[in-house]
PDB file of N, CA and C in Angstrom:
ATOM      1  N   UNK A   1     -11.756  92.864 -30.898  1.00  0.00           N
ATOM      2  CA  UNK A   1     -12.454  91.765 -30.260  1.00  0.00           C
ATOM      3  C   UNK A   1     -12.146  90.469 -30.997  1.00  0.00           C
ATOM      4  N   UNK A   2     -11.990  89.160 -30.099  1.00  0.00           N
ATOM      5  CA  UNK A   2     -11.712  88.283 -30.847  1.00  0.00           C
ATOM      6  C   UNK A   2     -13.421  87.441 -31.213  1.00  0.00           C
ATOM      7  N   UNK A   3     -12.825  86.796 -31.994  1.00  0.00           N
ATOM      8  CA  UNK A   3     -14.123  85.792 -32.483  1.00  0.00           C
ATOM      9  C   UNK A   3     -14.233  84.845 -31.975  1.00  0.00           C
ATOM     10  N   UNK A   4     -15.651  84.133 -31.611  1.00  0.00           N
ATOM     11  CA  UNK A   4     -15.193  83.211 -30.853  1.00  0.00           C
ATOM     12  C   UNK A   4     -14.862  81.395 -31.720  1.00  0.00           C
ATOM     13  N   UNK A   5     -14.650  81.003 -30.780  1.00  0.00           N
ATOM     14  CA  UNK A   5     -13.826  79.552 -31.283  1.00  0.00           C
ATOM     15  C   UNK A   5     -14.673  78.828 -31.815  1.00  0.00           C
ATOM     16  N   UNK A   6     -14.692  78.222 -32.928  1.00  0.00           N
ATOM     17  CA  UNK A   6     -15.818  76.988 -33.047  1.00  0.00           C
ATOM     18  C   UNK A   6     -15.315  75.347 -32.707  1.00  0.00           C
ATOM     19  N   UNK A   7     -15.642  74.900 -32.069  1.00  0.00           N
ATOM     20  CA  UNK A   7     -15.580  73.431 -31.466  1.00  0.00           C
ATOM     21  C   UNK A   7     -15.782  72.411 -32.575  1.00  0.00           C
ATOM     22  N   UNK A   8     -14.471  71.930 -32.434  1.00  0.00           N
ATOM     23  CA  UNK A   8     -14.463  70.323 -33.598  1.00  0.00           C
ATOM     24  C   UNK A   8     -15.876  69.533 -33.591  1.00  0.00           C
ATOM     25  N   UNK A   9     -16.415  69.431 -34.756  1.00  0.00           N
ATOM     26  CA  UNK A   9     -17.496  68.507 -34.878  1.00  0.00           C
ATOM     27  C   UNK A   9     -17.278  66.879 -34.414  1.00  0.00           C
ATOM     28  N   UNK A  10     -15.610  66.872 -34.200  1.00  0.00           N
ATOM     29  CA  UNK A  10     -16.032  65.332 -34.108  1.00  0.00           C
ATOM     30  C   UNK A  10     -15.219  64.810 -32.543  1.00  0.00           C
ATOM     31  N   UNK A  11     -15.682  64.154 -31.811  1.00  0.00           N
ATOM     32  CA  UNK A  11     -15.425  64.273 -30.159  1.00  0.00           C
ATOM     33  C   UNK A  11     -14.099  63.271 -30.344  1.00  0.00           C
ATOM     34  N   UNK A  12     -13.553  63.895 -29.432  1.00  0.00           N
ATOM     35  CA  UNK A  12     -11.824  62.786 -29.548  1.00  0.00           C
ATOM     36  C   UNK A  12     -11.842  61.122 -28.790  1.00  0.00           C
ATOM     37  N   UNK A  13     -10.886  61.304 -29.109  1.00  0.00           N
ATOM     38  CA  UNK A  13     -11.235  59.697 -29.446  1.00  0.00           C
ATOM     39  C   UNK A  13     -10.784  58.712 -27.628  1.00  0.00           C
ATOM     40  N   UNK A  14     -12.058  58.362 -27.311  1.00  0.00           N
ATOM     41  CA  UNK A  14     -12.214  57.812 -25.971  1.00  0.00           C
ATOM     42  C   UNK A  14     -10.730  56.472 -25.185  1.00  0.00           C
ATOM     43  N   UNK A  15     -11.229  55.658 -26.789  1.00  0.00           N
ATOM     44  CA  UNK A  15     -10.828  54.278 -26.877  1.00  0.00           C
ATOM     45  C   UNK A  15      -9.426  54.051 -27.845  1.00  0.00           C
ATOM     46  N   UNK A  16      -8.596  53.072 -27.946  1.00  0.00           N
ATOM     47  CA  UNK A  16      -7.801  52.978 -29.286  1.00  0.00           C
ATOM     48  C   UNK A  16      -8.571  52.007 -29.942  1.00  0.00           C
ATOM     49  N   UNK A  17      -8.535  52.238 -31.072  1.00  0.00           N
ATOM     50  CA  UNK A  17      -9.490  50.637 -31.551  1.00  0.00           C
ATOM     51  C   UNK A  17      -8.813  50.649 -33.046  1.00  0.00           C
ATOM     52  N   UNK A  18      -7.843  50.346 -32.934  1.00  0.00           N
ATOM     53  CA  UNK A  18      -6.533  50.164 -34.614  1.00  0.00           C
ATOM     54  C   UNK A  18      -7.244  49.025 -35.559  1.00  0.00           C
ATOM     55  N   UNK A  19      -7.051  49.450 -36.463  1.00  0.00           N
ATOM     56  CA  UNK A  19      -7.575  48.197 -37.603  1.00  0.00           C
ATOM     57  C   UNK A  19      -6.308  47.462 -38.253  1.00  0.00           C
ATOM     58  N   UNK A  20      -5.027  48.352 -38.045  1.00  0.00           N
ATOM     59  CA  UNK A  20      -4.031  47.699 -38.784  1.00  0.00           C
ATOM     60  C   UNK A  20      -2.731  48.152 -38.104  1.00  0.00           C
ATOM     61  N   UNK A  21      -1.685  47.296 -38.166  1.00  0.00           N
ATOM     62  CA  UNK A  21      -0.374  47.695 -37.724  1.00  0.00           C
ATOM     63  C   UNK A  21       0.517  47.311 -38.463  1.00  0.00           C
ATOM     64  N   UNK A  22       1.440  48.327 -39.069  1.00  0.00           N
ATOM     65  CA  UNK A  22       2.579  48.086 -40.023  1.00  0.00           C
ATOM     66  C   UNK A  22       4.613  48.160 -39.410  1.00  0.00           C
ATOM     67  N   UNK A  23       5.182  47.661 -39.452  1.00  0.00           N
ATOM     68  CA  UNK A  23       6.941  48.283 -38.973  1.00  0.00           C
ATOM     69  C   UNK A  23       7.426  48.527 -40.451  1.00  0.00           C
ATOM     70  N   UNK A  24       7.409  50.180 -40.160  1.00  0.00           N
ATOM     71  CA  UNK A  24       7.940  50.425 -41.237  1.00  0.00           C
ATOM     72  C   UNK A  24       9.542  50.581 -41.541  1.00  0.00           C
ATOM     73  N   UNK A  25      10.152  51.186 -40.424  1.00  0.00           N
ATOM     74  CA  UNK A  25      11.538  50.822 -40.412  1.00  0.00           C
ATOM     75  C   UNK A  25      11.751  50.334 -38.861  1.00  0.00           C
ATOM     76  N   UNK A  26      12.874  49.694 -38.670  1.00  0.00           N
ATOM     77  CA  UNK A  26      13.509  49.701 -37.590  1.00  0.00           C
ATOM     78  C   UNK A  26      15.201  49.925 -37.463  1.00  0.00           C
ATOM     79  N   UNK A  27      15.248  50.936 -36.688  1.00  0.00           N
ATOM     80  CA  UNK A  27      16.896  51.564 -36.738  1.00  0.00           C
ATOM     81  C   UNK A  27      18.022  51.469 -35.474  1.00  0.00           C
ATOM     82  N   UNK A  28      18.944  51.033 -35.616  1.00  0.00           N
ATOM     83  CA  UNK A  28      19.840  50.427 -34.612  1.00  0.00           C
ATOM     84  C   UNK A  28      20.414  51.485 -34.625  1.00  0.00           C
ATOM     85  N   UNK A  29      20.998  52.576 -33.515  1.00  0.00           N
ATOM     86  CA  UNK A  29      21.996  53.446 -32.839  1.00  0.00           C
ATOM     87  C   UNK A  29      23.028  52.778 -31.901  1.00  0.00           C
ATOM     88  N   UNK A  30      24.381  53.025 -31.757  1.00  0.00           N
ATOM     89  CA  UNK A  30      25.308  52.764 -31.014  1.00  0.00           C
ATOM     90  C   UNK A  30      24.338  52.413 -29.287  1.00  0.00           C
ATOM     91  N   UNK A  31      23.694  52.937 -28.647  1.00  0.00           N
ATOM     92  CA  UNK A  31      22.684  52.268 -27.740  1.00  0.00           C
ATOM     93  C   UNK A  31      21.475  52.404 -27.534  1.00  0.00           C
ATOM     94  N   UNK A  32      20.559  52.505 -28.687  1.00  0.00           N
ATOM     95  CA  UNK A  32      19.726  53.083 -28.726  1.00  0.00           C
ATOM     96  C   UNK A  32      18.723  52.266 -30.443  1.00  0.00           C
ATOM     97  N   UNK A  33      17.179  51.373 -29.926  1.00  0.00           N
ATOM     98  CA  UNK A  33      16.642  51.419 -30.707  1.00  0.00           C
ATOM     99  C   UNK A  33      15.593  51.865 -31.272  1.00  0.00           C
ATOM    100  N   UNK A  34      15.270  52.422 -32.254  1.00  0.00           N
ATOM    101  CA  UNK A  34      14.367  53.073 -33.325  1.00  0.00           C
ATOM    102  C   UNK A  34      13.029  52.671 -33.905  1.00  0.00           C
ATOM    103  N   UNK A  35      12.353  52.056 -33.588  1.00  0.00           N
ATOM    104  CA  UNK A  35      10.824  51.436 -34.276  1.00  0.00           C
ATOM    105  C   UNK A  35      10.189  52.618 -34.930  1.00  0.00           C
ATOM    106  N   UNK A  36       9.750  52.713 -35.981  1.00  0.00           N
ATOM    107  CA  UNK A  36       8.681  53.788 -36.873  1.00  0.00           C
ATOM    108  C   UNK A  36       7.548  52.787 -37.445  1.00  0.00           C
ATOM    109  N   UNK A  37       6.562  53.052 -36.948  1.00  0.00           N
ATOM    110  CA  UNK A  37       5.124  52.256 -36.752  1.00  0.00           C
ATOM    111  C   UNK A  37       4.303  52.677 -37.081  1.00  0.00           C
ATOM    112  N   UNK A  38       3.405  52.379 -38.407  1.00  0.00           N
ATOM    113  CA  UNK A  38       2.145  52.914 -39.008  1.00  0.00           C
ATOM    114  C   UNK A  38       1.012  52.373 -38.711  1.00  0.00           C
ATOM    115  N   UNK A  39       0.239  53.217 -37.748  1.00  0.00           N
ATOM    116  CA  UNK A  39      -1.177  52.398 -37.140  1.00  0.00           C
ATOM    117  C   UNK A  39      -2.514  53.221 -38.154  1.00  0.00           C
ATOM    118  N   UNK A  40      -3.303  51.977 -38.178  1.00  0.00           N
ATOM    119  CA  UNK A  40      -4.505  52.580 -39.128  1.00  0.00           C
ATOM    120  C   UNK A  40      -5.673  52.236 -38.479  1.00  0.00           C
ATOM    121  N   UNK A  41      -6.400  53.852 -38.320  1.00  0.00           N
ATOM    122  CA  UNK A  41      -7.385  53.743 -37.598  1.00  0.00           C
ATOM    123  C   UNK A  41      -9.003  54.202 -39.237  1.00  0.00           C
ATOM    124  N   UNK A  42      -9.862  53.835 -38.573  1.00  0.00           N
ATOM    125  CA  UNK A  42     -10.878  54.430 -39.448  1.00  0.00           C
ATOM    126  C   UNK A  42     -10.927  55.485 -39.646  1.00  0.00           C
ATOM    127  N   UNK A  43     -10.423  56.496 -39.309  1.00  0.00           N
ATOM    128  CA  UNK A  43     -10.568  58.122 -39.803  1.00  0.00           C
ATOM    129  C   UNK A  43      -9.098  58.462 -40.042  1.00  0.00           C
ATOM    130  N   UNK A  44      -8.049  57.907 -40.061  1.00  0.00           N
ATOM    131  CA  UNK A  44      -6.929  58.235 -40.176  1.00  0.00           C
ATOM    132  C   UNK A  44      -5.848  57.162 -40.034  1.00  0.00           C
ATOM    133  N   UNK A  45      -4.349  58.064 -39.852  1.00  0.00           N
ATOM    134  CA  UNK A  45      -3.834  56.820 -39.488  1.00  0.00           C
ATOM    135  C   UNK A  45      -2.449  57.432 -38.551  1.00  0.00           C
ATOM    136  N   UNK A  46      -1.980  56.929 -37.758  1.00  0.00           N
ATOM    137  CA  UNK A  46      -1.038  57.628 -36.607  1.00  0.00           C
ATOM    138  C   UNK A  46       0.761  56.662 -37.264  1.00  0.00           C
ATOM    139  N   UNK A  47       1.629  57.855 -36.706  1.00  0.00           N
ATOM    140  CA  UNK A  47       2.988  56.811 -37.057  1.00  0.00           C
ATOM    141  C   UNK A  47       3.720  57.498 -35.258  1.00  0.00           C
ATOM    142  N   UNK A  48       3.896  56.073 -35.254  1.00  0.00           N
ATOM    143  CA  UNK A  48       3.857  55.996 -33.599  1.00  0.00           C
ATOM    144  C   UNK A  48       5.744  55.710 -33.676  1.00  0.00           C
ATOM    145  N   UNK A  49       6.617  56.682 -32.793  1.00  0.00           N
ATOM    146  CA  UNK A  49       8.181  56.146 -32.693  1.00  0.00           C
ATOM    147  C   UNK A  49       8.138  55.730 -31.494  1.00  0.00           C
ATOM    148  N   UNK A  50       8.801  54.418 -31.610  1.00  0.00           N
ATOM    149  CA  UNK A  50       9.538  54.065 -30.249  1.00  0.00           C
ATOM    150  C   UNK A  50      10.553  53.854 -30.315  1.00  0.00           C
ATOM    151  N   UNK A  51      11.309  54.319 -29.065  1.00  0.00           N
ATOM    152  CA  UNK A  51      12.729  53.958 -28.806  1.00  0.00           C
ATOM    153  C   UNK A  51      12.743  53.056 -27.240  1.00  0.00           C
ATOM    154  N   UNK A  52      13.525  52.247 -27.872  1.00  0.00           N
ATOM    155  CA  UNK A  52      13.934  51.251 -26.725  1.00  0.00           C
ATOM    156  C   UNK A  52      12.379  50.427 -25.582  1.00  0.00           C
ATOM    157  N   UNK A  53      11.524  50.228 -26.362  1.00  0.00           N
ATOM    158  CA  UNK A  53      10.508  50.087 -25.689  1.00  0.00           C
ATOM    159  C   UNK A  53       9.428  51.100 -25.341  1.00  0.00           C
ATOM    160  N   UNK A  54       9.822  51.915 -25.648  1.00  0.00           N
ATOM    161  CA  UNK A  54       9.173  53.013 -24.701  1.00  0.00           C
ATOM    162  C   UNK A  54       8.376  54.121 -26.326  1.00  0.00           C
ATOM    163  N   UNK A  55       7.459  54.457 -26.340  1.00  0.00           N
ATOM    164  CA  UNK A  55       6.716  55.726 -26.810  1.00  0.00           C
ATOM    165  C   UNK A  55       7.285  56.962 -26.821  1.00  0.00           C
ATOM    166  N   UNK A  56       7.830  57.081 -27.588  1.00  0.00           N
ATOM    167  CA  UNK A  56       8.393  58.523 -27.543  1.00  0.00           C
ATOM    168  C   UNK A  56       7.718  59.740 -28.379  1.00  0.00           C
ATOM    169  N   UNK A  57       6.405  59.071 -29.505  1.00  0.00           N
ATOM    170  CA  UNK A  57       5.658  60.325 -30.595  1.00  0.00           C
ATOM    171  C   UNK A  57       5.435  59.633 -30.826  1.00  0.00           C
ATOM    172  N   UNK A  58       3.798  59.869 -31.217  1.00  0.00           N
ATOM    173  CA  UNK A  58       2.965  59.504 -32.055  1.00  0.00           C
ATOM    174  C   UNK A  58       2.266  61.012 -32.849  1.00  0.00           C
ATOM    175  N   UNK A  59       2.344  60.541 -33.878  1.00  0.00           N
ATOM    176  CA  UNK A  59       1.838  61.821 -34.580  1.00  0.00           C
ATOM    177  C   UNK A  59       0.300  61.345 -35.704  1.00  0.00           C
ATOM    178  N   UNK A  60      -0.324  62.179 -36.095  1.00  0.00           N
ATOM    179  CA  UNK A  60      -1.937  61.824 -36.803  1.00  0.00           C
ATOM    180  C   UNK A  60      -1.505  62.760 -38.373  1.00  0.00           C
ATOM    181  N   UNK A  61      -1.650  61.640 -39.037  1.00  0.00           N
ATOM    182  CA  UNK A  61      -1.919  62.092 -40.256  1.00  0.00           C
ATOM    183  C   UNK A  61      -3.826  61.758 -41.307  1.00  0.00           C
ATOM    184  N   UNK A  62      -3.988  62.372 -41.901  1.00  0.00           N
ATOM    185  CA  UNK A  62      -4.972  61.757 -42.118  1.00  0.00           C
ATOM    186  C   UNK A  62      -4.817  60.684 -43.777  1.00  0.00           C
ATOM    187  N   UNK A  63      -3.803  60.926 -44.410  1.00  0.00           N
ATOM    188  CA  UNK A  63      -3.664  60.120 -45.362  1.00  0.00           C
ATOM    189  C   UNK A  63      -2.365  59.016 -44.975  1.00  0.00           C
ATOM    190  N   UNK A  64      -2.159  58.152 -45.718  1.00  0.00           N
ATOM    191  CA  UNK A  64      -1.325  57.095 -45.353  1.00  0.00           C
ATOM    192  C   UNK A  64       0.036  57.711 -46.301  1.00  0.00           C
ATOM    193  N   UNK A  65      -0.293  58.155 -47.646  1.00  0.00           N
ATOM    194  CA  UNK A  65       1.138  58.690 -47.905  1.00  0.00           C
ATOM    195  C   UNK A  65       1.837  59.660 -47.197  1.00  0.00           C
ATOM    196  N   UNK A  66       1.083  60.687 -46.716  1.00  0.00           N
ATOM    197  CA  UNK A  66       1.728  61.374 -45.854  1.00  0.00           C
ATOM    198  C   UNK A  66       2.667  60.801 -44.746  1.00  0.00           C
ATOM    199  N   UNK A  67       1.896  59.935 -43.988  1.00  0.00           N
ATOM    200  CA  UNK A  67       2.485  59.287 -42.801  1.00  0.00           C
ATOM    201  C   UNK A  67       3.623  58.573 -43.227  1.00  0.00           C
ATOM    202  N   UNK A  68       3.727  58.129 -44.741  1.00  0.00           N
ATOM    203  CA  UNK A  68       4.792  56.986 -45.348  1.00  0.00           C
ATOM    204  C   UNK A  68       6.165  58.273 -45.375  1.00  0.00           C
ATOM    205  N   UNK A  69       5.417  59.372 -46.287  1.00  0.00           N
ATOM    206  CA  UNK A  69       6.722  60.427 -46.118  1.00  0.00           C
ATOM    207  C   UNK A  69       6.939  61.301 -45.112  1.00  0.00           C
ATOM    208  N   UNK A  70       6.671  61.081 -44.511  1.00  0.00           N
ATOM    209  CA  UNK A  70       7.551  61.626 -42.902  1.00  0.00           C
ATOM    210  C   UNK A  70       8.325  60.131 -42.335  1.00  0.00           C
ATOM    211  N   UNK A  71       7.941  59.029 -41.982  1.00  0.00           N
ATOM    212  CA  UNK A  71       8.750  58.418 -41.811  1.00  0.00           C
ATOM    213  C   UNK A  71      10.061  58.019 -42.803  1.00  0.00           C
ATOM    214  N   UNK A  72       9.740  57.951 -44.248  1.00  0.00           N
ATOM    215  CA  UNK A  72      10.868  58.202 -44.721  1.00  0.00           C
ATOM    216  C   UNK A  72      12.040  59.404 -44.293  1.00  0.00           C
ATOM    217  N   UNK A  73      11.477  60.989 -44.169  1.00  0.00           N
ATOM    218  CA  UNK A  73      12.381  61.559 -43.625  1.00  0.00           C
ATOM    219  C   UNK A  73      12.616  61.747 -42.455  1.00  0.00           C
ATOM    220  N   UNK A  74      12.233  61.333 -41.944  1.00  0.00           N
ATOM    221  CA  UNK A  74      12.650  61.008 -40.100  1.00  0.00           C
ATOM    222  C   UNK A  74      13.899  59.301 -40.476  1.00  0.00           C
ATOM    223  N   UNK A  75      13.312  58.679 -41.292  1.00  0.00           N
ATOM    224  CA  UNK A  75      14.441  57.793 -41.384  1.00  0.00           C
ATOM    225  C   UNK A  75      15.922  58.403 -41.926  1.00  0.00           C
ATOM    226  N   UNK A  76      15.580  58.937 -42.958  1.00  0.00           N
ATOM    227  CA  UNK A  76      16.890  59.667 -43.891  1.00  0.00           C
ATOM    228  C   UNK A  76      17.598  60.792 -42.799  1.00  0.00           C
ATOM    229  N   UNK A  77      16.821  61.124 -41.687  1.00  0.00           N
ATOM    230  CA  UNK A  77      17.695  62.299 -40.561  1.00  0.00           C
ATOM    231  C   UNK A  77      18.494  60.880 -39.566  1.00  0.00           C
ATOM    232  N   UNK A  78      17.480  60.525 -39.475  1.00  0.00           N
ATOM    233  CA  UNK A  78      18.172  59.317 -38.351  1.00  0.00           C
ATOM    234  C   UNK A  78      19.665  58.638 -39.054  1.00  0.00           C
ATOM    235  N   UNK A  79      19.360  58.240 -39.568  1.00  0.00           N
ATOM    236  CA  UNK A  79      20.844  57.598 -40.598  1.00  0.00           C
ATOM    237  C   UNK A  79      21.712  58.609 -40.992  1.00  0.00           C
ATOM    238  N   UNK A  80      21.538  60.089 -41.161  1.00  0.00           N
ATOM    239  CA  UNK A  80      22.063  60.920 -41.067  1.00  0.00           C
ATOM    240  C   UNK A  80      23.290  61.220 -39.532  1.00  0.00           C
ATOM    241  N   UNK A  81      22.264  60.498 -38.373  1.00  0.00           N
ATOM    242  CA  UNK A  81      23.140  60.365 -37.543  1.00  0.00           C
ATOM    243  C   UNK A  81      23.558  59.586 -36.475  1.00  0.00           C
ATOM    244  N   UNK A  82      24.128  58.460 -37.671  1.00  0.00           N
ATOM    245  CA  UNK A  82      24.637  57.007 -37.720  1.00  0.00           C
ATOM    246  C   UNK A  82      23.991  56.096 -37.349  1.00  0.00           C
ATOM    247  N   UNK A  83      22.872  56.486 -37.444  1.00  0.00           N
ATOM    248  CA  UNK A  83      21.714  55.138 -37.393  1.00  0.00           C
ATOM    249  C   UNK A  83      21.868  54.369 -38.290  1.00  0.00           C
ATOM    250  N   UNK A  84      21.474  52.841 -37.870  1.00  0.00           N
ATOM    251  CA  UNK A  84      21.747  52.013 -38.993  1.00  0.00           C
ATOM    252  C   UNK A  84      20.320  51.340 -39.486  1.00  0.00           C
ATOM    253  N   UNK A  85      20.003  50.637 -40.647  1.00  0.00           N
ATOM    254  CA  UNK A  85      18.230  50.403 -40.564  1.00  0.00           C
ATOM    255  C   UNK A  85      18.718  48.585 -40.266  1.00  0.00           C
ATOM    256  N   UNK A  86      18.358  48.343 -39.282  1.00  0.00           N
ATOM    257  CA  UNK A  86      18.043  46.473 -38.788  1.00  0.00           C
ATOM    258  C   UNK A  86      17.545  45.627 -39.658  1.00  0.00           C
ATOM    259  N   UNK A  87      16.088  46.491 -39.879  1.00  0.00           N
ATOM    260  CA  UNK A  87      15.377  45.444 -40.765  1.00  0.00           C
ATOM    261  C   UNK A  87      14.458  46.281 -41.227  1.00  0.00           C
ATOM    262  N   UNK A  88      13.885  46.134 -42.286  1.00  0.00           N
ATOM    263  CA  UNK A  88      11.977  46.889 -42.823  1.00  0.00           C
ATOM    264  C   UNK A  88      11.482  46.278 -43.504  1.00  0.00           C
ATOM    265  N   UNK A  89      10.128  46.478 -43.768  1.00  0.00           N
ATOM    266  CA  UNK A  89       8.986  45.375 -44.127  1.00  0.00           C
ATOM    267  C   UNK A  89       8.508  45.909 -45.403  1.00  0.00           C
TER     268      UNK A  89
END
């Protein structure tokens, strides 16, 4: 028999309501561009990719170094394949 599930204490989140926005890299491909974006919310903080305008992942970390080292290695794969970095902050 399984057990049953216990339900997150804390209800998901209705609204966006960001306290902060960072560009942490931005990466140029032969046609194709790269934004890696650190948003900080009060309980956490999300690193949002876009390419070419568009949303392609957002992912939830709950510490900010974490979120710093994944975009570092999502940068170091990207340049891995021939991405170039534009600019970073």
């Amino acid at each position: 028999m399984r057990k049953p599930s216990r339900r997150p204490l804390v209800a998901p989140r209705t609204t966006i309501s960001e306290d902060g926005r960072e560009t942490l890299a931005m990466l140029r491909g032969c046609a194709q561009t790269v934004n890696l974006v650190l948003v900080a919310h009060t309980d956490g903080v999300e690193l949002e990719v876009w390419a070419d305008g568009a949303l392609r992942r957002r992912s939830r970390f709950l510490r900010d170094t974490e979120a710093r080292k994944y975009s570092e290695r999502l940068t170091r794969r990207l340049t891995g394949r021939g991405y170039q970095k534009a600019g970073a902050r």
